[in-house]
C-alpha atoms as a PDB file:
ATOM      1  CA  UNK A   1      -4.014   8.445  40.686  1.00  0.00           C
ATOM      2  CA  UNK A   2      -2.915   6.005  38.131  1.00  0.00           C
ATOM      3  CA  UNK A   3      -6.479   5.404  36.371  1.00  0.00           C
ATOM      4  CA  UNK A   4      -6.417   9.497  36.396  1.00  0.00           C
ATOM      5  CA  UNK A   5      -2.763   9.697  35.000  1.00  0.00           C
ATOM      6  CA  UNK A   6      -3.633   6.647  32.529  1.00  0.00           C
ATOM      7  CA  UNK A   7      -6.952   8.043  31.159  1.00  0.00           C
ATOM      8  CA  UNK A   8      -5.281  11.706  30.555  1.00  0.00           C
ATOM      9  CA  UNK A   9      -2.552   9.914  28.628  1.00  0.00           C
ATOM     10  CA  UNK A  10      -5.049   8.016  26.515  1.00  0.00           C
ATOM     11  CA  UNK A  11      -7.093  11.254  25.938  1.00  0.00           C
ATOM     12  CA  UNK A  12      -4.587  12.993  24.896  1.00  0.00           C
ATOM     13  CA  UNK A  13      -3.004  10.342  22.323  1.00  0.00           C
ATOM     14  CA  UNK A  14      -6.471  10.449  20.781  1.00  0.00           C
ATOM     15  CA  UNK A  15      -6.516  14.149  20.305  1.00  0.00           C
ATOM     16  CA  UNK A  16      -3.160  14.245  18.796  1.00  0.00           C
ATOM     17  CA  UNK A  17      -4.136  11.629  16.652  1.00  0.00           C
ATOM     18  CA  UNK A  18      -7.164  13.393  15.401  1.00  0.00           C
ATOM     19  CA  UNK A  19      -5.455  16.824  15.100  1.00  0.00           C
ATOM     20  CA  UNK A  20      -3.424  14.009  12.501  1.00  0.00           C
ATOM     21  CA  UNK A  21      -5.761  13.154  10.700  1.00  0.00           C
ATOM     22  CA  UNK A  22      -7.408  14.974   7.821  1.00  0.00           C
ATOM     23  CA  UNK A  23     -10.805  16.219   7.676  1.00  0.00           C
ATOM     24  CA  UNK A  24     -13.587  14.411   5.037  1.00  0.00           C
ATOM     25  CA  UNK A  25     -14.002  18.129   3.870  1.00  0.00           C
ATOM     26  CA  UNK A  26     -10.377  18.504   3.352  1.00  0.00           C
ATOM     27  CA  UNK A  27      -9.820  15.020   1.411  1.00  0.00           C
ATOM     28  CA  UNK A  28     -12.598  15.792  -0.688  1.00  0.00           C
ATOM     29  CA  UNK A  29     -11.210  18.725  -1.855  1.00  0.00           C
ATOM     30  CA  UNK A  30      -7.934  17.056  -2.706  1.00  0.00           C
ATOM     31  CA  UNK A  31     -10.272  14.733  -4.484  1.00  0.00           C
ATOM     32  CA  UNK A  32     -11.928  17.506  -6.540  1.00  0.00           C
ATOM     33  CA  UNK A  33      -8.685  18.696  -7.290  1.00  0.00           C
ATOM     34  CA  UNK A  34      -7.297  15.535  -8.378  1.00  0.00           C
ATOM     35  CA  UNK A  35     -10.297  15.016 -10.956  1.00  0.00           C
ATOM     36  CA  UNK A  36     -11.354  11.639  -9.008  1.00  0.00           C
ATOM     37  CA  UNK A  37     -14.848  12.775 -10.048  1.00  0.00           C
ATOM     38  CA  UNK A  38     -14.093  12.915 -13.445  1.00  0.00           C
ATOM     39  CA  UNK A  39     -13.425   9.221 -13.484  1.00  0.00           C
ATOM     40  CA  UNK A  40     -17.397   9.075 -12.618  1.00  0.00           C
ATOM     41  CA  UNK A  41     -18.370  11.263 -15.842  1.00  0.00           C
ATOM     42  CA  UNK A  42     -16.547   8.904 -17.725  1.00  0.00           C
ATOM     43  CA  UNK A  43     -18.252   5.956 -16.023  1.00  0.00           C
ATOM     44  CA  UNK A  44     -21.635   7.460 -17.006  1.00  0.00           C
ATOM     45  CA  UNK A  45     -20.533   7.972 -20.402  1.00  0.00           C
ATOM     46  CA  UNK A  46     -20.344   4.176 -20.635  1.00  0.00           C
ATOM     47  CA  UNK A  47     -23.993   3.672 -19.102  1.00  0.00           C
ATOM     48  CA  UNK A  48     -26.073   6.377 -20.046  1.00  0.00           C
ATOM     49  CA  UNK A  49     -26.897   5.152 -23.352  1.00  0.00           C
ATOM     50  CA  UNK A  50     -28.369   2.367 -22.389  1.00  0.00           C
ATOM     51  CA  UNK A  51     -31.092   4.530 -20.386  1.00  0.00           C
ATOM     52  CA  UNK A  52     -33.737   5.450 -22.783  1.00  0.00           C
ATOM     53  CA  UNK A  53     -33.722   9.284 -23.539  1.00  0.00           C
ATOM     54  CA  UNK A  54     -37.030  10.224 -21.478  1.00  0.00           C
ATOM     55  CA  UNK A  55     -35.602   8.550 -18.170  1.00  0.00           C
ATOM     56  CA  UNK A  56     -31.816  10.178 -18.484  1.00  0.00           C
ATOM     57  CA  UNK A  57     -32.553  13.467 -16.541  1.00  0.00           C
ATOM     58  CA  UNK A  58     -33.728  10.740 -13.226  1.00  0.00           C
ATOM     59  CA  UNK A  59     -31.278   8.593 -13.961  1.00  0.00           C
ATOM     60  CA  UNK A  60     -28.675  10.939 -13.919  1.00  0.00           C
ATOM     61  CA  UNK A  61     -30.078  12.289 -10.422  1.00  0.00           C
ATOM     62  CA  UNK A  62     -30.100   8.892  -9.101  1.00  0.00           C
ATOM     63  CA  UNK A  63     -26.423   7.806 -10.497  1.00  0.00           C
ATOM     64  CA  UNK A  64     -25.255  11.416  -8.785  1.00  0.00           C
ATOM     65  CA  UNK A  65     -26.789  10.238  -5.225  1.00  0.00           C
ATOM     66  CA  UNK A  66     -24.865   7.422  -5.719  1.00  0.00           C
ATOM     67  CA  UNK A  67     -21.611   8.654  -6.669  1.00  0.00           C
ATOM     68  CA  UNK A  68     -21.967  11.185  -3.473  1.00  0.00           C
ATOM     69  CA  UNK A  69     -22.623   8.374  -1.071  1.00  0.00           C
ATOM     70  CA  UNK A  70     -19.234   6.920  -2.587  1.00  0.00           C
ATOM     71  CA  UNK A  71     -17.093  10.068  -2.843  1.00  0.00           C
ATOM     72  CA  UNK A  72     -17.569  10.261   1.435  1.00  0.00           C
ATOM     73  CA  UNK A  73     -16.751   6.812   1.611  1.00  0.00           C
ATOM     74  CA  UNK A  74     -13.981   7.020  -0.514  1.00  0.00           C
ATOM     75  CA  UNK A  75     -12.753  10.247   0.890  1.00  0.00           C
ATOM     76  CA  UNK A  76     -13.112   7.828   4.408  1.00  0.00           C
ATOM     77  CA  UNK A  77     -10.769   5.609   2.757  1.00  0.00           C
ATOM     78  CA  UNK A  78      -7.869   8.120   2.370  1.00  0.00           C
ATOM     79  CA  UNK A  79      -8.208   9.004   5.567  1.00  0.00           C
ATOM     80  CA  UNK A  80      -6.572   5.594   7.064  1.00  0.00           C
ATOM     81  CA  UNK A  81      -3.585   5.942   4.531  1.00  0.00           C
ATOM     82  CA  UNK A  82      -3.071   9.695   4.565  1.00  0.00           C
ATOM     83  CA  UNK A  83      -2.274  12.362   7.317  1.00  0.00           C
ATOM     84  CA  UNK A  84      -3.307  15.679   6.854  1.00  0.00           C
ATOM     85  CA  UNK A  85       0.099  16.919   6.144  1.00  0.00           C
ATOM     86  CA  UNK A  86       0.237  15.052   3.031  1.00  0.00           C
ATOM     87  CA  UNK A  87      -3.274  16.003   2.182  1.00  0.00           C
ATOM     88  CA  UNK A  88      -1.741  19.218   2.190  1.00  0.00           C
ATOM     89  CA  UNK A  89       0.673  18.335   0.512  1.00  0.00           C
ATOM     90  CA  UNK A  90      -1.311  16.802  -2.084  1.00  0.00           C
ATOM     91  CA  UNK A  91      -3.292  19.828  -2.303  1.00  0.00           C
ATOM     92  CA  UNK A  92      -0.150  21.662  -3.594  1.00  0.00           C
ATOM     93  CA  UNK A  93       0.462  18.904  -5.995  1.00  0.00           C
ATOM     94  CA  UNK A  94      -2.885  19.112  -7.557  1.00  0.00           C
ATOM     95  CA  UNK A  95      -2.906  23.327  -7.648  1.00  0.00           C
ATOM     96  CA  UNK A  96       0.518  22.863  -9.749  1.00  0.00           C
ATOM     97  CA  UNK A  97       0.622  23.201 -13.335  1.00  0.00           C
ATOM     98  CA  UNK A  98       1.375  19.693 -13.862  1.00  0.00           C
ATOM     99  CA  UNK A  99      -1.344  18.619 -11.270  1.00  0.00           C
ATOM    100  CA  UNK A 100      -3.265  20.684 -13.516  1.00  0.00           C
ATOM    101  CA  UNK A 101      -2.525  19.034 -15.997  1.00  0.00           C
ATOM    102  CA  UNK A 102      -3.086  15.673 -14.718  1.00  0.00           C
ATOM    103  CA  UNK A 103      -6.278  16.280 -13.489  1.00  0.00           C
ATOM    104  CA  UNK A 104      -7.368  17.714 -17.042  1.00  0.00           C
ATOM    105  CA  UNK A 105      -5.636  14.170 -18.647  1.00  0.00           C
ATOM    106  CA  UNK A 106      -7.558  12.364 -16.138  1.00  0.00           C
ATOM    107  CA  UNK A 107     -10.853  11.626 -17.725  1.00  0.00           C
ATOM    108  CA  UNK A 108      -8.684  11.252 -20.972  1.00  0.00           C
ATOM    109  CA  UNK A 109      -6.538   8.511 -20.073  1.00  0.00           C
ATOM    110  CA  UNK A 110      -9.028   6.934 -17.973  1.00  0.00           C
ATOM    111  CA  UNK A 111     -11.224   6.788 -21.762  1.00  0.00           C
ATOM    112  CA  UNK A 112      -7.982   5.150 -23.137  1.00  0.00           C
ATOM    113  CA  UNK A 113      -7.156   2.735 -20.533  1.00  0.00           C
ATOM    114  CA  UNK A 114     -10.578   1.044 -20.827  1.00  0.00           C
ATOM    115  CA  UNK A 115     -10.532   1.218 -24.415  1.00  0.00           C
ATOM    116  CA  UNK A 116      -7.178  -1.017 -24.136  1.00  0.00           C
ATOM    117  CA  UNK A 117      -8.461  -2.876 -21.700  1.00  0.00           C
ATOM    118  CA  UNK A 118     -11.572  -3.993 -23.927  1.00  0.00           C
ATOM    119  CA  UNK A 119      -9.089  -5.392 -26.512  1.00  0.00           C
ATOM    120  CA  UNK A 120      -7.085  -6.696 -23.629  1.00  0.00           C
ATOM    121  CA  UNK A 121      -9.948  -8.664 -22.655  1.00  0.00           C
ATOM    122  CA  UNK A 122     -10.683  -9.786 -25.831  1.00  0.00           C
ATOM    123  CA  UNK A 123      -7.857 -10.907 -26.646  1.00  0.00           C
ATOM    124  CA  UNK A 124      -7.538 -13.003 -23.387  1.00  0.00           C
ATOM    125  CA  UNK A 125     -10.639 -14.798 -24.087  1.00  0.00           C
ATOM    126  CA  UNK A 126      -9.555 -15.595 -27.709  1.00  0.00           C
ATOM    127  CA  UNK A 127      -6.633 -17.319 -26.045  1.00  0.00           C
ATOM    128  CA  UNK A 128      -8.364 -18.543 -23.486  1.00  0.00           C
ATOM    129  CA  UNK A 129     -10.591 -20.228 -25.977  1.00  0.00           C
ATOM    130  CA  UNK A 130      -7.761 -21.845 -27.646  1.00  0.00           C
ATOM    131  CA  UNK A 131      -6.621 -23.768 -24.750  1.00  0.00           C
ATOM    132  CA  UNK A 132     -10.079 -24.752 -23.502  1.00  0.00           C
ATOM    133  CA  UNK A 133     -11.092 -27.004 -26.876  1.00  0.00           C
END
């Protein structure tokens, strides 16, 4: 009566913990929303001039594969830190005017960031240099 008793309690703590958690389906479209795949056009914006003209159509086939494999195992990711309730929530955020907005800066500020970063970097090294002789 006890294993009975004990495995109904267990089987029902897993349910309510799935009924927690979000769906992939459902973080991915908080992901949409929240322009996390614009952050890969601007990623193939850096690379896709290095591909020779003739092999960009494949190579942007292949790089899209790619990102897809990652978006699930991203969208994975959020799962462990997020219940669905704030995926919800989140959803709200992102159908807002200013998560409108965000999303649409997104890819903008993503473009500046590395930019900064680049000089960042150089300038790091130049110090870096400075020290080392």
């Amino acid at each position: 009566m006890k294993k009975l008793f004990f495995t109904a309690l267990v089987i029902g703590f897993v349910q309510f913990a799935q009924a927690q958690q979000p769906s992939v389906a459902e973080v991915k479209e908080v992901m949409v929303l929240a322009g996390v795949n614009d952050q890969y056009d601007v990623a193939l914006e850096q690379v896709i001039g290095m591909i020779p003209e003739a092999k960009q159509a494949d190579f942007k086939k292949d790089f899209q594969g790619i990102l897809d494999r990652n978006t699930d195992k991203v969208a994975e990711i959020w799962i462990k830190y997020y219940t669905k309730a704030e995926i919800a929530e989140l959803k709200n955020f992102y159908n807002s005017s200013i998560g409108k907005k965000m999303k649409e800066n997104n890819a903008k500020i993503t473009r500046d960031v590395i930019a900064n970063q680049q000089a960042l970097m150089t300038e790091m090294q130049e110090a870096v240099m400075k020290y080392m002789q």
